[in-house]
Protein backbone atom coordinates (compact mmCIF):
# COMPACT_ATOMS: atom_id res chain seq x y z
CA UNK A 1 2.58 6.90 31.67
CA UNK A 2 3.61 3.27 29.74
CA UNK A 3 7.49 3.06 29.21
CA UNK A 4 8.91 0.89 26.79
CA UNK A 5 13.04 0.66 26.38
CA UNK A 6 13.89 -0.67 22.70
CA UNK A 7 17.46 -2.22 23.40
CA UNK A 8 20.00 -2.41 20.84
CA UNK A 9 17.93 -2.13 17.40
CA UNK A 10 19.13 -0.72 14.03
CA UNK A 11 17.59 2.47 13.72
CA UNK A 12 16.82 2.31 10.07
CA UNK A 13 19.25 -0.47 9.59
CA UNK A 14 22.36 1.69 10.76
CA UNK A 15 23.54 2.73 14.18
CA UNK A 16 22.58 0.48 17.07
CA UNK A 17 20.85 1.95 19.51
CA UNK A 18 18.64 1.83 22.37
CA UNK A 19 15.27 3.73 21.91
CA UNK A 20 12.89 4.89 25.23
CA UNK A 21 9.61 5.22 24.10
CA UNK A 22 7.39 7.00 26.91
CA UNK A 23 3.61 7.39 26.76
CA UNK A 24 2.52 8.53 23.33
CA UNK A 25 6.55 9.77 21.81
CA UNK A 26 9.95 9.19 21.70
CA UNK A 27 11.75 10.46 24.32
CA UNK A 28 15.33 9.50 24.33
CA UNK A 29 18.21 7.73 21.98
CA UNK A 30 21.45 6.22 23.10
CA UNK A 31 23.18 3.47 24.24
CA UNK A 32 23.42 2.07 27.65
CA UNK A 33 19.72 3.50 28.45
CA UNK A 34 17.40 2.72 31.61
CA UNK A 35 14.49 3.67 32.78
CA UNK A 36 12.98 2.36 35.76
CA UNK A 37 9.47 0.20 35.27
CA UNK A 38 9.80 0.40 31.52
CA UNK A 39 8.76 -2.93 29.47
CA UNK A 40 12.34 -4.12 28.03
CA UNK A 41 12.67 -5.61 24.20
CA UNK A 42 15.63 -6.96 23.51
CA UNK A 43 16.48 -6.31 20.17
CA UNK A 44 20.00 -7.15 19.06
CA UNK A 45 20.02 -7.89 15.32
CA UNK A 46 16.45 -6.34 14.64
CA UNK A 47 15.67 -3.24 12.10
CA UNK A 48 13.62 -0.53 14.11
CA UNK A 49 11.80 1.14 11.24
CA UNK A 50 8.78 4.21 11.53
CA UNK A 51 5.73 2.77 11.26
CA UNK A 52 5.00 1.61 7.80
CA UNK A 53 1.94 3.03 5.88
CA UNK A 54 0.15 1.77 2.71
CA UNK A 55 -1.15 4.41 0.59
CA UNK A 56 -3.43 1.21 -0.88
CA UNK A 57 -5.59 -0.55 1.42
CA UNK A 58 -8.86 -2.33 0.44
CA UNK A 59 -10.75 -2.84 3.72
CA UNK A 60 -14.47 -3.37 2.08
CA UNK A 61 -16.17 -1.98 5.25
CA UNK A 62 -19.44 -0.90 4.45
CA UNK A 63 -20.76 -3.59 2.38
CA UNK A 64 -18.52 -6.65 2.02
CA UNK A 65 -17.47 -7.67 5.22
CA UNK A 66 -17.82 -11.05 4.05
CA UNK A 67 -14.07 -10.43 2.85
CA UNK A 68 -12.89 -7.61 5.10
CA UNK A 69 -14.07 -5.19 8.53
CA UNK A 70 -11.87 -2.13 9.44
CA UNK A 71 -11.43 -4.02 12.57
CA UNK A 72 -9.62 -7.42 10.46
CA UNK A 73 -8.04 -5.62 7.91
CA UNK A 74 -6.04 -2.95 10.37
CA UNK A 75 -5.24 -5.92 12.48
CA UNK A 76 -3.88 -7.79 9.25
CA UNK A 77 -2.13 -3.88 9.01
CA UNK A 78 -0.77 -4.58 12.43
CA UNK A 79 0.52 -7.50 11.76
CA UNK A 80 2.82 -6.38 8.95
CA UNK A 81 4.11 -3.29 10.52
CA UNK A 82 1.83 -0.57 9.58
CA UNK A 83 0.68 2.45 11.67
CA UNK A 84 -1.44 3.61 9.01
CA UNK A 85 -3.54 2.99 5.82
CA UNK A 86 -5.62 4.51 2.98
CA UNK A 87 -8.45 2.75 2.79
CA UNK A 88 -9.95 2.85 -1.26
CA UNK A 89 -13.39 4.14 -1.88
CA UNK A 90 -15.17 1.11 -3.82
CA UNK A 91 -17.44 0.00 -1.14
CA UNK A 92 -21.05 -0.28 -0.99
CA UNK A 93 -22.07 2.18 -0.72
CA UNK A 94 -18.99 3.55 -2.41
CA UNK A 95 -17.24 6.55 -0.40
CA UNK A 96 -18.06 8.96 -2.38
CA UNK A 97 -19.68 11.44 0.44
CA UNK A 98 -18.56 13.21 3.36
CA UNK A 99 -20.88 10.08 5.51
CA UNK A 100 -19.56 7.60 4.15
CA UNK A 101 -15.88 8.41 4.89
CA UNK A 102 -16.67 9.31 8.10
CA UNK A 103 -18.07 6.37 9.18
CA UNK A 104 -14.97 4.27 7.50
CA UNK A 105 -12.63 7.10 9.54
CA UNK A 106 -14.71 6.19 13.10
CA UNK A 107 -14.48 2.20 12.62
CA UNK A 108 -10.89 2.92 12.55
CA UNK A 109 -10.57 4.66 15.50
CA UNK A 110 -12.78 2.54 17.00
CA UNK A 111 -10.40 -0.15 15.57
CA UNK A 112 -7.56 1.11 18.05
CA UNK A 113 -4.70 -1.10 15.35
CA UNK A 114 -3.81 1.36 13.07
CA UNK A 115 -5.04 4.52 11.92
CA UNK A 116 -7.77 4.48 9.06
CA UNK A 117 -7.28 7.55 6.34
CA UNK A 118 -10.48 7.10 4.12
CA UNK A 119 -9.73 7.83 0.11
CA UNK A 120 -12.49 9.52 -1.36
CA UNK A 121 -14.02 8.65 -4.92
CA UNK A 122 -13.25 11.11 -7.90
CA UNK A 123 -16.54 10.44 -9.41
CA UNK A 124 -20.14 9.41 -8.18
CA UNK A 125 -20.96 5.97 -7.80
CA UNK A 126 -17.37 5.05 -9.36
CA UNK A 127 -19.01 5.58 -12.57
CA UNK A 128 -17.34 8.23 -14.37
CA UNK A 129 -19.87 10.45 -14.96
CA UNK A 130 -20.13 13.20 -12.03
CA UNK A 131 -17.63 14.55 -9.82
CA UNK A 132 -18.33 13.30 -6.03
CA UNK A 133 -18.41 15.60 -3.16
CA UNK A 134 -14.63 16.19 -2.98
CA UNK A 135 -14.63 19.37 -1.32
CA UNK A 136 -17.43 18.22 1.26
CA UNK A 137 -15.15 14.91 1.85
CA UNK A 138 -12.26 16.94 2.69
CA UNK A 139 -13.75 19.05 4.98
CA UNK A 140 -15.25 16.42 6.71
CA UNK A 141 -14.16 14.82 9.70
CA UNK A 142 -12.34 12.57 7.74
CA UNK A 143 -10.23 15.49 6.20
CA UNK A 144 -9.91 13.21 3.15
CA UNK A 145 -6.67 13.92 0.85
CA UNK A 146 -6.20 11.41 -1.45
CA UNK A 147 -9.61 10.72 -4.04
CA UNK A 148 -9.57 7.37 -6.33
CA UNK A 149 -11.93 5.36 -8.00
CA UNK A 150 -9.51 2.41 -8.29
CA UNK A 151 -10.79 -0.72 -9.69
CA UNK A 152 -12.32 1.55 -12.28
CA UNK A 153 -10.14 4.05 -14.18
CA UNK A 154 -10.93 7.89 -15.01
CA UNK A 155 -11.18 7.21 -18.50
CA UNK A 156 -12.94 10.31 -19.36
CA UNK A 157 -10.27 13.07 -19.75
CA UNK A 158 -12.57 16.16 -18.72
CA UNK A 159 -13.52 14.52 -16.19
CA UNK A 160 -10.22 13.96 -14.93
CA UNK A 161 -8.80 17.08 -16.01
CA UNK A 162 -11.72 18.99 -13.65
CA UNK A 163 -11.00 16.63 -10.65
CA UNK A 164 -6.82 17.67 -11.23
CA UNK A 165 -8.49 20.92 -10.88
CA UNK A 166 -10.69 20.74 -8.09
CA UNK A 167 -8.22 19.08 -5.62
CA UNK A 168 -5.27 21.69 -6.30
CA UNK A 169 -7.58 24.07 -4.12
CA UNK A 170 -6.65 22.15 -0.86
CA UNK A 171 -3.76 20.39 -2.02
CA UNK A 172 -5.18 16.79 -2.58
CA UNK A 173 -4.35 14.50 -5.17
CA UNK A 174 -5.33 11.83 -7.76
CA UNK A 175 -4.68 8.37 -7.78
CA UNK A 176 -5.10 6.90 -11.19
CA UNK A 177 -5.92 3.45 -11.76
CA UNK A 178 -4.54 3.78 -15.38
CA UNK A 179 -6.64 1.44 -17.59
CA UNK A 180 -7.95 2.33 -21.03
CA UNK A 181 -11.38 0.35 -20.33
CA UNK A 182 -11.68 -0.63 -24.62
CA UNK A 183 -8.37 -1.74 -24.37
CA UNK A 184 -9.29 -4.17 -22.05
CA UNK A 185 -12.40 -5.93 -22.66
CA UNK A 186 -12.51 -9.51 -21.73
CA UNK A 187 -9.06 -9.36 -20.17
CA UNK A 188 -8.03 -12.29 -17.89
CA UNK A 189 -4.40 -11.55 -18.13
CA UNK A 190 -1.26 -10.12 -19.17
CA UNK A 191 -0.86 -9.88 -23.21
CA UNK A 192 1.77 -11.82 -24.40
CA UNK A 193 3.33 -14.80 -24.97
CA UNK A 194 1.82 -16.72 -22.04
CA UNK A 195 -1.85 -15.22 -22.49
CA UNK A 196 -1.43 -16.15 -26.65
CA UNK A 197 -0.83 -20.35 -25.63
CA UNK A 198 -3.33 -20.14 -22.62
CA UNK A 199 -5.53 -18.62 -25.22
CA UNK A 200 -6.93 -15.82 -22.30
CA UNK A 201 -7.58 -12.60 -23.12
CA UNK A 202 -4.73 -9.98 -22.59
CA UNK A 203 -4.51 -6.55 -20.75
CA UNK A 204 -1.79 -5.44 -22.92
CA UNK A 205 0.63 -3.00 -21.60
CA UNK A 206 -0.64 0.06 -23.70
CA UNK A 207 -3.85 0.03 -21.64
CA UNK A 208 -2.09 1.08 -18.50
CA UNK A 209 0.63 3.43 -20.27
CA UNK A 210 -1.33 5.37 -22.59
CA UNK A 211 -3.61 7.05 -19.24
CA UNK A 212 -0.09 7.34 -17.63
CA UNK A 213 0.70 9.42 -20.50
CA UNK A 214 -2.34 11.45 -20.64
CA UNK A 215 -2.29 11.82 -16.99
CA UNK A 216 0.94 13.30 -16.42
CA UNK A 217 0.03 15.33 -19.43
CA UNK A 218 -2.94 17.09 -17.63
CA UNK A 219 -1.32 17.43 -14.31
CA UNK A 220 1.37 19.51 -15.86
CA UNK A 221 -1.56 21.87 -17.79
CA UNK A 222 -3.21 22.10 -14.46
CA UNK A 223 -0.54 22.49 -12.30
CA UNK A 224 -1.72 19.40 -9.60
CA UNK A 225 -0.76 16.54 -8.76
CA UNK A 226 -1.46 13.06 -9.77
CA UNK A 227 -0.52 9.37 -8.25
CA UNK A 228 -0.35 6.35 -10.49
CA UNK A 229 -1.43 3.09 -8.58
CA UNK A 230 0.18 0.15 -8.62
CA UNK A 231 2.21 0.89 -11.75
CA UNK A 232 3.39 -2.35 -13.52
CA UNK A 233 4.87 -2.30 -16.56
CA UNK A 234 8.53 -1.36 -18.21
CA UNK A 235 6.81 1.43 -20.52
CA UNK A 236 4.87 2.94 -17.38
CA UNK A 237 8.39 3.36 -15.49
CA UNK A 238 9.77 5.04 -18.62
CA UNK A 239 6.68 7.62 -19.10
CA UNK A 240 7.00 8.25 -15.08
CA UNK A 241 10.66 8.99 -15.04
CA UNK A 242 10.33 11.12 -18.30
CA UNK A 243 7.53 13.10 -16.29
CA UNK A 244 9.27 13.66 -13.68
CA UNK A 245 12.28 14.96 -15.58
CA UNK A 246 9.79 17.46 -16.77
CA UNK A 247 9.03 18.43 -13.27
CA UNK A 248 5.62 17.54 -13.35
CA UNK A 249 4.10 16.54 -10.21
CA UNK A 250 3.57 12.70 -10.18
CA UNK A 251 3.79 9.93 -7.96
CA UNK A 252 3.64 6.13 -8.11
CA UNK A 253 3.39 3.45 -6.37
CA UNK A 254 4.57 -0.52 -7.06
CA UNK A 255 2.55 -3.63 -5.19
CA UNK A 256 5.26 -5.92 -3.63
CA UNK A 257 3.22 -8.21 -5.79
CA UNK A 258 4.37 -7.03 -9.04
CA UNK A 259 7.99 -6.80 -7.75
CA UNK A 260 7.95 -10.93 -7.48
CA UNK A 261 5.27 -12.43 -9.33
CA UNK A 262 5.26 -13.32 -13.36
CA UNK A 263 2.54 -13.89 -15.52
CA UNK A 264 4.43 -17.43 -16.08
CA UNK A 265 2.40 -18.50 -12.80
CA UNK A 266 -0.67 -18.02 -14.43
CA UNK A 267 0.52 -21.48 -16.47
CA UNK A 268 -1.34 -23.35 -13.42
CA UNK A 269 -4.61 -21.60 -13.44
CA UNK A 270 -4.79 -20.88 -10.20
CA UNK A 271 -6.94 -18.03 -9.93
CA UNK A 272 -4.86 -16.64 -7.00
CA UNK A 273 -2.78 -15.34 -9.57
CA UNK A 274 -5.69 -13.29 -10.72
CA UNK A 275 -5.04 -9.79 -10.23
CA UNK A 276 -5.11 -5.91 -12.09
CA UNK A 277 -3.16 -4.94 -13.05
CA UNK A 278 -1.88 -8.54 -13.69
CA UNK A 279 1.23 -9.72 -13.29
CA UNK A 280 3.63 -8.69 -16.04
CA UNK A 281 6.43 -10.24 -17.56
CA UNK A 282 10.38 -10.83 -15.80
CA UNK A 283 11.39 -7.45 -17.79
CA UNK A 284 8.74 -5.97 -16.42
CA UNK A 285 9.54 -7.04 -12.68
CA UNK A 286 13.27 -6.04 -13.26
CA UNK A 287 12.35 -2.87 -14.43
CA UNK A 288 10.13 -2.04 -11.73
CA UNK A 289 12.60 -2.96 -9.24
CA UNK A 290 15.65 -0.30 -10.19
CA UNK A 291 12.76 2.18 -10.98
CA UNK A 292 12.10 1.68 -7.11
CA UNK A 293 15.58 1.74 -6.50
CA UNK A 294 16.21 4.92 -8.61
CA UNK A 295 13.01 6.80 -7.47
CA UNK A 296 11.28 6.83 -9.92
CA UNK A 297 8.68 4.77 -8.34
CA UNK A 298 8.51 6.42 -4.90
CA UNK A 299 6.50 3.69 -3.03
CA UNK A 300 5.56 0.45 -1.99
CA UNK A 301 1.59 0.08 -1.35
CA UNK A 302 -0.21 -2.93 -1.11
CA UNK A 303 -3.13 -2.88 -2.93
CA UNK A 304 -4.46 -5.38 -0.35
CA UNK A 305 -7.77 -6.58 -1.93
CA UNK A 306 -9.27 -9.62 0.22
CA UNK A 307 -11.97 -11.86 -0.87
CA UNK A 308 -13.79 -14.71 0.31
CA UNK A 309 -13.23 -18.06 -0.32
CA UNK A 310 -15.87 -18.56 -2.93
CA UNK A 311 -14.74 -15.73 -5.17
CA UNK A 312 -10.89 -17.42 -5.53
CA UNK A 313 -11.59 -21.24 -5.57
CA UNK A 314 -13.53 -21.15 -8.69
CA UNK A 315 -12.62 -21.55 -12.69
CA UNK A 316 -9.85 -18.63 -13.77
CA UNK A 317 -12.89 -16.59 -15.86
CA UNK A 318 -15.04 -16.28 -13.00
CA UNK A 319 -12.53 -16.08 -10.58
CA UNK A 320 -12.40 -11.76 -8.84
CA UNK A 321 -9.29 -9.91 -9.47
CA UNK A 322 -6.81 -9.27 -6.17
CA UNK A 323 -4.40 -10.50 -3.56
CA UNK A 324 -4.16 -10.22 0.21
CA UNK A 325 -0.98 -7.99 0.98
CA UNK A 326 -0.98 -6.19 4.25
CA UNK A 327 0.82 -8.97 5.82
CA UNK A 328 3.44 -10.01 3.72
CA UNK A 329 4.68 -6.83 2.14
CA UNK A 330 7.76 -5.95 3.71
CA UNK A 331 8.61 -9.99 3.91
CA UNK A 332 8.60 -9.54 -0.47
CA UNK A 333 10.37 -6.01 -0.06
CA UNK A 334 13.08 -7.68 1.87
CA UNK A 335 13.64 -10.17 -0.31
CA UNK A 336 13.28 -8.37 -3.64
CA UNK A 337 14.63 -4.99 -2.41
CA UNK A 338 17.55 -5.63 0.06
CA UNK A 339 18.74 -8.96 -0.34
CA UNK A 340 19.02 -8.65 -3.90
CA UNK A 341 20.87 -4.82 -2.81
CA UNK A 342 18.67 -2.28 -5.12
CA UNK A 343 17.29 -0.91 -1.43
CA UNK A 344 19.24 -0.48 1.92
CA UNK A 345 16.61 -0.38 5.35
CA UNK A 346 16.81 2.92 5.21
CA UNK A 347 15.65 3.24 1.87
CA UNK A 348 12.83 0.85 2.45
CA UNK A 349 11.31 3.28 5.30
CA UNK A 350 11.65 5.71 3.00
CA UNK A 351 9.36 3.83 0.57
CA UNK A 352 7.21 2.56 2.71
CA UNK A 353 6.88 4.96 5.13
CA UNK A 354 8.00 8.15 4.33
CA UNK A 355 7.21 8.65 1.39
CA UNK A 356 3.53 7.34 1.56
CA UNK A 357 2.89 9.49 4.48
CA UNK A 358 4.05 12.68 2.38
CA UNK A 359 1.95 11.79 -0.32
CA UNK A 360 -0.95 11.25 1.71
CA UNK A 361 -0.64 14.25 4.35
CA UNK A 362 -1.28 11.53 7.10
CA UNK A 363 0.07 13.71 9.94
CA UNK A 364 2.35 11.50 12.65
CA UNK A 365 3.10 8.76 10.31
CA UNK A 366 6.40 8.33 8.43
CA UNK A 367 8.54 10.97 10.90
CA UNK A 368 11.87 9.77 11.87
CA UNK A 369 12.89 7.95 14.87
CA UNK A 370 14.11 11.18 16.90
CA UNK A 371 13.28 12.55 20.18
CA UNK A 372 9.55 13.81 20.49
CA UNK A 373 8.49 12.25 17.25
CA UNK A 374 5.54 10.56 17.85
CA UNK A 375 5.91 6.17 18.77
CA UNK A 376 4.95 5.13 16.04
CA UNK A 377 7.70 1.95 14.88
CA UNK A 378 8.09 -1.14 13.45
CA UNK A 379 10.36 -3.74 14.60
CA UNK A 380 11.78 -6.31 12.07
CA UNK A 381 13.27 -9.62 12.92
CA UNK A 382 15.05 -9.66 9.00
CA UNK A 383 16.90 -13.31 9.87
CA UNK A 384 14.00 -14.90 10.17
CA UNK A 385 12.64 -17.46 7.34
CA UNK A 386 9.28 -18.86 7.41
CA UNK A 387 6.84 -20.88 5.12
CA UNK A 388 3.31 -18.33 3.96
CA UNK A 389 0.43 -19.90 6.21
CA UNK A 390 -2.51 -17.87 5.38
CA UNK A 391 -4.08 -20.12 8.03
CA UNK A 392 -2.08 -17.22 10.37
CA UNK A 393 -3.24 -14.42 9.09
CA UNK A 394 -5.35 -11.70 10.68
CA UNK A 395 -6.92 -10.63 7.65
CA UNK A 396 -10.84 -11.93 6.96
CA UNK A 397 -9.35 -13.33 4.06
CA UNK A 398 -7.08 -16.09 2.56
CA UNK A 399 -6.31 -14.97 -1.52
CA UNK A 400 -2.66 -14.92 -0.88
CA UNK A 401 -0.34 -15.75 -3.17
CA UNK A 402 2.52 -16.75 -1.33
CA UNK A 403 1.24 -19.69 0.07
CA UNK A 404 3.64 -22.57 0.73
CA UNK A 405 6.23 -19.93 -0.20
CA UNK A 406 9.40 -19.18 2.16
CA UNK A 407 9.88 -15.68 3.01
CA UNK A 408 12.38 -13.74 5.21
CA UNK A 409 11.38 -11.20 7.89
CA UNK A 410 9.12 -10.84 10.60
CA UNK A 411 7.41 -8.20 12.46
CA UNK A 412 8.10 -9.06 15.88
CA UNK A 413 6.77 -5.39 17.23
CA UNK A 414 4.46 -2.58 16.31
CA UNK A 415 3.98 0.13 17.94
CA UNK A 416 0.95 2.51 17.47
CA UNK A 417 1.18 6.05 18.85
CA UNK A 418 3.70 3.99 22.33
CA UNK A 419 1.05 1.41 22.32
CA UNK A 420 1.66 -2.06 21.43
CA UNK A 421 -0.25 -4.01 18.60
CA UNK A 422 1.98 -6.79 17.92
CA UNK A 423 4.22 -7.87 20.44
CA UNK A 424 6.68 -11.02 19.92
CA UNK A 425 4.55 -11.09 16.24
CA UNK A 426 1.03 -11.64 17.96
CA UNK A 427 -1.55 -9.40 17.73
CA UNK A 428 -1.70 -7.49 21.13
């Protein structure tokens, strides 16, 4: 049985300790540990965290593995500290049936970098029509959870209202990509004051709060629970926390993307930028940080949506919608979150780890670092500055926006299940 003897980390950012990790758990927390023929990290100065998990993961596996594999995409996971990710359902085919998230739940075991938690589709085809085999998906090997058709939105309400319904039987829930499709024909960008000189069409705000609204509304009629995705506007955060005041049964999540990035960059054209929801104005970003702060947002998900080369380098119009995220996330967190002082460590695992795991039902992810918890940690070098060189990165794909950009943080360790996957920040 592997031993591994975490010297001298933050546990959550607080009390130094030393952490013995042996075969698959934790087995003992102190200080002055040993344990003869264990690996040693020294780790003075370093954040031990749970292992991270994004309840937002696009890893395009079946169908577009010109952008992303299982395999790439959970090493890019790896890489930025997770132990575990949802993977959405618009592939091709689309997961919408108990094979198809099976197969995406087998490459990542096969994977052996993180675990793989396939999101089922709410409707057929994504197409808003027909419910999709939710039941049949969930008691599949996969033992889906979480059902989306993000990058389209449930606009129809019955629809939506039947799929609140259906999931409350097993206690699943709905992530909403919340966009009023006629309110945003032709959109290229946020609506406002940049989008007016650029002369781009806008995604005004309204399109995203108005099925927010609705949403919430049906969950509390039906008595389920519903998940906004990447929520990203000042008006969303205020229909969320009235909601939730209510004690309706909603969740949301913010992209580290949205906690950093204005629609101001989208003055350069640089289709990197290109993104949905797009990025919002500074009020926006401010707001979305204290409503993570305050809980009202209760997580951080990436929304990780690789593409290949000859989707991004193109004119703006043509140009697909998304960012690579996995392995930068918790770099922006740091720097939006806890150097600014909104979040302490702990607080970030709790909105990045434990609170996405609890949401998702993904059993062994986001426990605490105790005695017979299962290994699964993150180790987090948060001195360290570098420069964004998606030359570096494990994922299949380059559409970062951070490029050039300094950011603080590194994941010098993660540990899946006692087993390394990064060690000193390489892949193992």
């Amino acid at each position: 049985m592997s031993k591994i003897l975490i010297r001298g980390a933050k546990v959550l950012g607080g009390e130094v300790l030393d952490v013995l990790v042996e075969g698959e758990t934790v087995s003992e927390l102190g200080t002055g540990l040993s344990a003869e023929g264990a690996t040693v990290i020294e780790a003075e100065g370093m954040i031990l965290l749970p292992g991270l998990v994004d309840l937002h993961t696009h890893l395009r596996e079946p169908g577009r593995e010109d952008s992303e594999t299982v395999l790439t995409g959970t090493r890019a996971a790896a890489s930025g500290g997770y132990t575990a990710v949802f993977a959405m359902a618009n592939t091709h085919p689309v997961a919408d049936t108990a094979g198809v998230v099976e197969q995406v739940y087998r490459l990542g075991k096969e994977s052996g970098y993180c675990d793989v938690q396939p999101i089922g589709a709410v409707t057929v085809g994504l197409e808003g029509r027909k419910l999709a085999e939710l039941g049949a998906m969930h008691d599949s090997a996969a033992g889906v959870t979480v059902f989306s058709d993000d990058g389209k939105c449930v606009d129809d309400a019955v629809i939506m209202r039947r799929a609140l319904e259906y999931v409350k039987a097993f206690g699943g829930v709905v992530a909403q990509h919340a966009q009023e499709p006629r309110l945003t024909e032709g959109a290229q960008m946020n609506e406002g004051i940049v989008s007016a000189e650029l002369g781009l069409g806008g995604w005004p705000a309204v399109a995203e709060e108005s099925i927010i609204a609705r949403d919430v509304l049906l969950a509390e009629h039906v008595g389920s629970r519903v998940h906004i995705c990447h929520l990203s506007t000042a008006g969303s955060v205020e229909i969320v926390r009235w909601a939730k005041s209510r004690g309706i049964d909603v969740t949301a999540e913010v992209t580290p993307h949205h906690l950093l990035l204005t629609d101001e960059l989208v003055r350069s054209y640089n289709p990197v930028y290109k993104v949905n929801p797009p990025l919002r104005t500074e009020k926006d970003v401010l707001a979305l940080r204290e409503a993570l702060a305050d809980g009202t947002i209760d997580i951080v998900a990436t929304d990780h949506a690789p593409h290949p080369h000859e989707d991004k380098d193109c004119e703006w119009a043509a140009a697909a919608m998304g960012m690579v995220g996995l392995e930068t996330a918790l770099s922006v967190v740091q720097q939006t979150m806890v150097e600014t002082g909104l979040l302490d460590w702990a607080g970030v695992a709790d909105r990045m780890s434990f609170a996405p795991a609890r949401i998702g039902r993904a059993t062994g992810h986001g426990r605490p670092v105790s005695v017979g918890e299962p290994a699964n940690l993150t180790l987090v070098d948060p001195a360290y500055r570098g420069v964004v060189d998606p030359a570096d990165f494990a994922s299949r794909s380059r559409n970062t926006p951070y490029e050039g950009r300094e950011l603080p943080g590194r994941v010098t360790h993660t540990f899946l299940r006692g087993r390394a996957t990064v060690v000193d920040g390489k892949l193992a």
